[in-house]
C-alpha atoms as a PDB file:
ATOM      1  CA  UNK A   1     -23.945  -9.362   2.274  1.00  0.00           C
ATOM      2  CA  UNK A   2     -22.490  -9.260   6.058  1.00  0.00           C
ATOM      3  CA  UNK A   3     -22.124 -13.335   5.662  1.00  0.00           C
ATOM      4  CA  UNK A   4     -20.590 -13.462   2.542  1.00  0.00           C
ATOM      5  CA  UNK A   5     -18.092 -10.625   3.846  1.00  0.00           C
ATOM      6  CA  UNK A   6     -17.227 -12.797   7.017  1.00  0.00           C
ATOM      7  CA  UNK A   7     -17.355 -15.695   5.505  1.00  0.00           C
ATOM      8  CA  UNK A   8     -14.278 -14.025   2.844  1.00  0.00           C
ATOM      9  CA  UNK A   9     -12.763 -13.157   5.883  1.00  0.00           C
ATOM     10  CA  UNK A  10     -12.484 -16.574   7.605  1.00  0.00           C
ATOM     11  CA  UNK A  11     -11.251 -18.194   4.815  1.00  0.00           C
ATOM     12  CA  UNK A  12      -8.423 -16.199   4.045  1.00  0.00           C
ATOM     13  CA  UNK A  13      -7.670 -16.032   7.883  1.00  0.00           C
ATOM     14  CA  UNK A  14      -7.769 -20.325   8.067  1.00  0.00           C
ATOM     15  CA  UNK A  15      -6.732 -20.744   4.711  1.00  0.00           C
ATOM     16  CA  UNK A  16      -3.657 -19.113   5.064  1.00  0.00           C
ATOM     17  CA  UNK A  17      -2.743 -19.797   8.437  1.00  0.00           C
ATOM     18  CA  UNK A  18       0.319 -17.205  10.008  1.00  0.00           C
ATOM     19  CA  UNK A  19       3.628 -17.599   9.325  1.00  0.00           C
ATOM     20  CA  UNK A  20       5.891 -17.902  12.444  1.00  0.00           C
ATOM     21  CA  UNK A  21       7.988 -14.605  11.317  1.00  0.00           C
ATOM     22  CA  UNK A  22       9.986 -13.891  13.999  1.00  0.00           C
ATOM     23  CA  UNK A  23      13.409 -11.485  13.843  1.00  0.00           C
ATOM     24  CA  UNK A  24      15.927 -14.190  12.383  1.00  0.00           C
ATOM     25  CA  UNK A  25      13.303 -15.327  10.185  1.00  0.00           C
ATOM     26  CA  UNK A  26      12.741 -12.042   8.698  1.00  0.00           C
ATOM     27  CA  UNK A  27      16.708 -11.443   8.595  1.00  0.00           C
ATOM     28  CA  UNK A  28      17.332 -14.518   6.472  1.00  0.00           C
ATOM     29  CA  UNK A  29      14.098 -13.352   4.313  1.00  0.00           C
ATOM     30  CA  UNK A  30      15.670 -10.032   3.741  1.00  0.00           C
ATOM     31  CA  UNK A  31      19.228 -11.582   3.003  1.00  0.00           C
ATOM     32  CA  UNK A  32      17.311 -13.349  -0.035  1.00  0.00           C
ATOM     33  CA  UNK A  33      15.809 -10.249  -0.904  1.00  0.00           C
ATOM     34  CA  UNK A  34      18.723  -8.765  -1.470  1.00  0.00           C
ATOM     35  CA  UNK A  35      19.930 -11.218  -3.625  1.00  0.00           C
ATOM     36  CA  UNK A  36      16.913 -11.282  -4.940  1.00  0.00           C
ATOM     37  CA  UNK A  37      16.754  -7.623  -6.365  1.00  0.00           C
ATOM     38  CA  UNK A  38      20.288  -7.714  -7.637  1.00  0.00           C
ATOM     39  CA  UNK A  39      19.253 -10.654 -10.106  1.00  0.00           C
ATOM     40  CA  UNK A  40      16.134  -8.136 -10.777  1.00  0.00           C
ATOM     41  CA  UNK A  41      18.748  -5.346 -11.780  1.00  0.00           C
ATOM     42  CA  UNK A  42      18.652  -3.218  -8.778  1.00  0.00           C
ATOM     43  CA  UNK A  43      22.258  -1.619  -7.953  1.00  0.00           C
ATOM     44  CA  UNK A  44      24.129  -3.229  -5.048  1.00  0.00           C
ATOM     45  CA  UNK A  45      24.449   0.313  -3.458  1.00  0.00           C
ATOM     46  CA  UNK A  46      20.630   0.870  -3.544  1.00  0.00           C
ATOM     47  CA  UNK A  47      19.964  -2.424  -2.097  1.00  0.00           C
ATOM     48  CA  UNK A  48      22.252  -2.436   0.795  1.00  0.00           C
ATOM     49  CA  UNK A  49      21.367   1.116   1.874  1.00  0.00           C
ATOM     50  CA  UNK A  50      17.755   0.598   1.750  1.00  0.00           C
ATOM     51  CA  UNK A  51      17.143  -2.506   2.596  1.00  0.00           C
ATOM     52  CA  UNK A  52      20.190  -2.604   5.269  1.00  0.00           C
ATOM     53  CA  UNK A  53      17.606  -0.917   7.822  1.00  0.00           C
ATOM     54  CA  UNK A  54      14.395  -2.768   7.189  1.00  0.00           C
ATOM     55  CA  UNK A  55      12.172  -3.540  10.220  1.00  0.00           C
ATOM     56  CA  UNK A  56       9.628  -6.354  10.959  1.00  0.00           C
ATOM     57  CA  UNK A  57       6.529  -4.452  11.535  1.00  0.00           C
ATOM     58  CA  UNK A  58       3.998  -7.115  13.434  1.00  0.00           C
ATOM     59  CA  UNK A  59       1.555  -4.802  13.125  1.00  0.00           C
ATOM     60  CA  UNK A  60       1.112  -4.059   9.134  1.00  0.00           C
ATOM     61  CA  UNK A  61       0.788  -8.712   9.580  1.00  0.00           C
ATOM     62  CA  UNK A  62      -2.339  -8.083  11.965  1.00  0.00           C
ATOM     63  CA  UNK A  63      -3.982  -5.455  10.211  1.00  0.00           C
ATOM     64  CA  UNK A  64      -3.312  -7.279   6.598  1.00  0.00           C
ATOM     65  CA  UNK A  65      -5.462 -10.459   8.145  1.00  0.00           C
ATOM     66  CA  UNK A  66      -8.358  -7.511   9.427  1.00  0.00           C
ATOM     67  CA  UNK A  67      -9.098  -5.829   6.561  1.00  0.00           C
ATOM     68  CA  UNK A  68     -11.893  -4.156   6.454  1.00  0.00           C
ATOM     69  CA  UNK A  69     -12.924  -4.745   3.203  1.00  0.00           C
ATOM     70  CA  UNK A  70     -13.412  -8.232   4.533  1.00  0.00           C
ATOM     71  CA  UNK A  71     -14.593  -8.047   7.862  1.00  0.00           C
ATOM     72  CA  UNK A  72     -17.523  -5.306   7.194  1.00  0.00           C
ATOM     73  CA  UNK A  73     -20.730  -5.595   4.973  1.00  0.00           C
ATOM     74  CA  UNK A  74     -20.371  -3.162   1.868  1.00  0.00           C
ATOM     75  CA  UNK A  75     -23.250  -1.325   3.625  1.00  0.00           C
ATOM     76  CA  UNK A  76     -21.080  -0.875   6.885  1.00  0.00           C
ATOM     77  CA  UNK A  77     -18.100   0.123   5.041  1.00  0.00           C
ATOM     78  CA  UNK A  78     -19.835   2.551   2.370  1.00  0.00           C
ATOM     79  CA  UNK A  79     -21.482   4.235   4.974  1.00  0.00           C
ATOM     80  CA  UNK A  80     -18.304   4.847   7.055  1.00  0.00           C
ATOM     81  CA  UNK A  81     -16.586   5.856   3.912  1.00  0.00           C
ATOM     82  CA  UNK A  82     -18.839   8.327   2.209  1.00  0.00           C
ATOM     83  CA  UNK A  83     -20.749  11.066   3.364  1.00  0.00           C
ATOM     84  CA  UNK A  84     -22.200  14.102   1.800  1.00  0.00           C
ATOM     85  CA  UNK A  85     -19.384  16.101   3.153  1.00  0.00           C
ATOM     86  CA  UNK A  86     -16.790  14.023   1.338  1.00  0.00           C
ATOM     87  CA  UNK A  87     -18.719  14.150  -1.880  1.00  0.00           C
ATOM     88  CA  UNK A  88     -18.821  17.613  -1.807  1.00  0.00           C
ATOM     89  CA  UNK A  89     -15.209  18.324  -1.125  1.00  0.00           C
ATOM     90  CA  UNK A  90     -14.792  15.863  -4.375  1.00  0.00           C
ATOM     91  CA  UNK A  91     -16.814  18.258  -6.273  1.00  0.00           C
ATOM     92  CA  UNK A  92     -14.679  21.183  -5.366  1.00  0.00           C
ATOM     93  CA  UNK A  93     -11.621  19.399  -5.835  1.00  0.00           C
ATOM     94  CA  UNK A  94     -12.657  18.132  -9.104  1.00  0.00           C
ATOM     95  CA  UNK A  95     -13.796  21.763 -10.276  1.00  0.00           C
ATOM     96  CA  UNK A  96     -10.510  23.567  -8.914  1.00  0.00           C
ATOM     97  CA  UNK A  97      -8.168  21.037 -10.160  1.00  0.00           C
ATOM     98  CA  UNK A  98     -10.327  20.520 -13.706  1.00  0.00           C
ATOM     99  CA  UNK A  99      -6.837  21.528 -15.905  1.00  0.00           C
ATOM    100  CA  UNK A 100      -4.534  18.843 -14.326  1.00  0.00           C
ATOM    101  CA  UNK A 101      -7.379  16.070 -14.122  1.00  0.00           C
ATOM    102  CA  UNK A 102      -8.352  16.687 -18.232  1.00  0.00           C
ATOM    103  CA  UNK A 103      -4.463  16.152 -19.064  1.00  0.00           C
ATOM    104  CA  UNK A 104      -4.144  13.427 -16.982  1.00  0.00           C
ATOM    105  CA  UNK A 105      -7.529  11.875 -18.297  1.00  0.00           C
ATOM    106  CA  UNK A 106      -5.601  12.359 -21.925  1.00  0.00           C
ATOM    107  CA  UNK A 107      -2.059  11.168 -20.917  1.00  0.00           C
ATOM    108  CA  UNK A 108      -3.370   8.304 -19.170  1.00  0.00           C
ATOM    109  CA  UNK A 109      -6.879   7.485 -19.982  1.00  0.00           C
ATOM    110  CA  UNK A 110      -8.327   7.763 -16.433  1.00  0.00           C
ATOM    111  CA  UNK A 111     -11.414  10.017 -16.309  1.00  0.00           C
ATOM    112  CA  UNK A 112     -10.272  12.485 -13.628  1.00  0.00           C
ATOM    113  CA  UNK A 113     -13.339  12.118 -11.455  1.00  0.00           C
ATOM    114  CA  UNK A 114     -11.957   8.735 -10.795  1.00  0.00           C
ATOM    115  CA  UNK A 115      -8.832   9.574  -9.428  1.00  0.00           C
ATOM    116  CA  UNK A 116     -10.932  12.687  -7.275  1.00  0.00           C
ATOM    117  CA  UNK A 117     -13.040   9.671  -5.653  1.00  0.00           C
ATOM    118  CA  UNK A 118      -9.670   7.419  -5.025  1.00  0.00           C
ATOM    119  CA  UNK A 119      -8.049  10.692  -3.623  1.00  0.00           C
ATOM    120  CA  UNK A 120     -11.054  11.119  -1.124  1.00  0.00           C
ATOM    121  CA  UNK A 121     -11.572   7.650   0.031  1.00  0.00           C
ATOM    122  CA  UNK A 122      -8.300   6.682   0.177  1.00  0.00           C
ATOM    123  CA  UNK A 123      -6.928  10.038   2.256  1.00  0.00           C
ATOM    124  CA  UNK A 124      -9.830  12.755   2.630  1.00  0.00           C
ATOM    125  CA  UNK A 125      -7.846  14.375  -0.168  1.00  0.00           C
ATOM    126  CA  UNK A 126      -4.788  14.183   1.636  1.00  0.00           C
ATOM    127  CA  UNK A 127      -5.988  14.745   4.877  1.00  0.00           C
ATOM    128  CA  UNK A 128      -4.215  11.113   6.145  1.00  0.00           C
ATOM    129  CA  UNK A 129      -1.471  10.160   3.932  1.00  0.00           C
ATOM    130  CA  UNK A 130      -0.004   7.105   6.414  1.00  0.00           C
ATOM    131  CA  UNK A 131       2.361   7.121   9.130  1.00  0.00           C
ATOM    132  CA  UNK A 132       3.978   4.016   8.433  1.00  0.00           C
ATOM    133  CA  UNK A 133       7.808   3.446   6.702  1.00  0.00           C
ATOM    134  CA  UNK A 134       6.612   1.890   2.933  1.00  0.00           C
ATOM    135  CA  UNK A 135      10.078  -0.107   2.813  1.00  0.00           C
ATOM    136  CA  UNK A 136       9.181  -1.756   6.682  1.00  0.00           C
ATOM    137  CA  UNK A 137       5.597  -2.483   5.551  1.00  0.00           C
ATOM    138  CA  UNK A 138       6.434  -4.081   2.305  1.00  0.00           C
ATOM    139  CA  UNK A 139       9.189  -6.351   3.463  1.00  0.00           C
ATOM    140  CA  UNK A 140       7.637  -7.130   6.244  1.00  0.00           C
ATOM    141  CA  UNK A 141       4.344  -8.515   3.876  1.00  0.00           C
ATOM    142  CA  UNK A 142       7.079  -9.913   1.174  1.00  0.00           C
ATOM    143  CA  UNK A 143       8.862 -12.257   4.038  1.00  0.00           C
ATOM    144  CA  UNK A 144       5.063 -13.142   5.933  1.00  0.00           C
ATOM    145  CA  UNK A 145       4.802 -15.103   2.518  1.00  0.00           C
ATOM    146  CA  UNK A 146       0.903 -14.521   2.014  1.00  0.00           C
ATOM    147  CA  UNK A 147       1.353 -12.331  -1.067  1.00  0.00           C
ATOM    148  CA  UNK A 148       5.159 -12.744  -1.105  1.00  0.00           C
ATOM    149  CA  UNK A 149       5.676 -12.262  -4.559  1.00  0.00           C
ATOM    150  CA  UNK A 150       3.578  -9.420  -5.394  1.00  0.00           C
ATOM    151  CA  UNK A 151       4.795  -7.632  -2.198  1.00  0.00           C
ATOM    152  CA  UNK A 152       8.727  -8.277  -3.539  1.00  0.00           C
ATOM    153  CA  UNK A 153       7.411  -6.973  -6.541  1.00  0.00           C
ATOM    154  CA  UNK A 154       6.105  -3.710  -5.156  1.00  0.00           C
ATOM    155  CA  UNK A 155       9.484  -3.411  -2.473  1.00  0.00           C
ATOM    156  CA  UNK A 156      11.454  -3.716  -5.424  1.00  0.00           C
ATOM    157  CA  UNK A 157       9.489  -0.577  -7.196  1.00  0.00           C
ATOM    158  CA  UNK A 158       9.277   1.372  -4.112  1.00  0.00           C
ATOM    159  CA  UNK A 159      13.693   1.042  -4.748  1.00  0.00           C
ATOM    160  CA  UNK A 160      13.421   2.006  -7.945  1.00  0.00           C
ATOM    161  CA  UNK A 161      11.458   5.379  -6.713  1.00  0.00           C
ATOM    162  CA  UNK A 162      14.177   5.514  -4.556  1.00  0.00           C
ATOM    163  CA  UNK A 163      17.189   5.041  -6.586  1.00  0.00           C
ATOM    164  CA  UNK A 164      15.672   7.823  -9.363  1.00  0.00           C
ATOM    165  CA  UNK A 165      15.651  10.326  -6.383  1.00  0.00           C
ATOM    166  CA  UNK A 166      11.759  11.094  -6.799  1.00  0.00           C
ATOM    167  CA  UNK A 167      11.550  10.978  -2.800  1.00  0.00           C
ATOM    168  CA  UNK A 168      13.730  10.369   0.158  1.00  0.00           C
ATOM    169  CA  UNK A 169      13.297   7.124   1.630  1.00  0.00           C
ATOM    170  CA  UNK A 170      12.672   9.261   5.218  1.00  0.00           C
ATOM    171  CA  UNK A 171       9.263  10.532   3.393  1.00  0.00           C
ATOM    172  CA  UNK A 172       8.425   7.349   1.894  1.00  0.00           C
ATOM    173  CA  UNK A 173       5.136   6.649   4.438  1.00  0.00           C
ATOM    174  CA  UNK A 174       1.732   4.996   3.606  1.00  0.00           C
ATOM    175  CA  UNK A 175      -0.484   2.730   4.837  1.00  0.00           C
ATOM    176  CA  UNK A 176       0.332  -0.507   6.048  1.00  0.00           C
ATOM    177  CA  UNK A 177       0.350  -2.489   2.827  1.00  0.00           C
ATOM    178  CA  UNK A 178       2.848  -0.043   1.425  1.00  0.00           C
ATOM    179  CA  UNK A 179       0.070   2.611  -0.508  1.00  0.00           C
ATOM    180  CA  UNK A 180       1.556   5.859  -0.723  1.00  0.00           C
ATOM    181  CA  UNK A 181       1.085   9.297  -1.976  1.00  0.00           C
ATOM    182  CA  UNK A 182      -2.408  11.114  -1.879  1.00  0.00           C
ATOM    183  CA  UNK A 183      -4.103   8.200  -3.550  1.00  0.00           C
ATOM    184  CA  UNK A 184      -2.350   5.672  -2.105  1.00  0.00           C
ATOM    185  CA  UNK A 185      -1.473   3.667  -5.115  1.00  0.00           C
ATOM    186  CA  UNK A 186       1.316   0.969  -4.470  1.00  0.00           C
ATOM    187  CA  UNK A 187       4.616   2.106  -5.807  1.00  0.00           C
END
């Protein structure tokens, strides 16, 4: 399984070789993304105040090419992962939060012990949420070109969060790829 895993990772790293995204390069990217989400319905004012103060974040590019998903057998990763510790706090979450999970599990159809298990691999049920601006990380991943289009995709929800006022753009932190929240879902 450890081949397969680096073998995954090498061709993704040589099949998609880096982009030279330097600061003007990633200007002129966001000038197009601003044009961008107006023809996707996004208000002017939204767009220019959000997306005025993007920064190129090299690091969210270095860690997207080392994921560890891909550069760690499942064993490796599993075992870093989970422990009995972990599933044990996922029992006790699951039992004290039981009401919230069962409506959820009927409003969305997501068994609740799911979401538990995303909430404690993801962040130690919310122990590490991310430290790392969600608008920065996404356009920074949209203009790198990679996964350009389903990064715009996700920076363009992450302004619709903002522009309903569900959180300030100051709070909006995740993990590199642009995850967020205690399960780190993408917006």
């Amino acid at each position: 399984m450890a081949i397969r895993f680096s073998l995954i990772s090498l061709f993704l790293f040589f099949s998609h070789p880096a982009l030279a995204l330097d600061q003007e390069s990633f200007a002129m990217c966001v000038s197009k993304l601003r044009q961008a989400g107006l023809e996707a319905g996004l208000p002017a004012q939204v767009i220019s105040q959000h997306l005025g103060g993007v920064k190129l974040n090299e690091k969210v590019v270095e860690l997207d090419r080392s994921q560890p998903e891909f550069t760690s057998s499942f064993a490796d990763y599993f075992n870093r992962r989970v422990s009995e510790q972990r599933i044990e706090k996922g029992r006790e979450k699951y039992r004290s939060h039981r009401q919230l999970l069962d409506s959820l599990t009927r409003e969305y159809g997501i068994p609740g012990h799911y979401l538990v298990a995303f909430w404690g691999l993801e962040t130690n049920y919310g122990g590490y949420l991310g430290n790392i601006p969600t608008l920065d990380a996404l356009a920074t991943l949209t203009c790198e070109g990679r996964r350009g289009d389903y990064f715009q995709g996700e920076l363009f929800n992450a302004l619709r969060i903002l522009q309903a006022g569900d959180v300030n753009a100051s709070q909006m932190k995740g993990s590199w790829a642009g995850a967020m929240g205690q399960t780190q879902f993408m917006p």
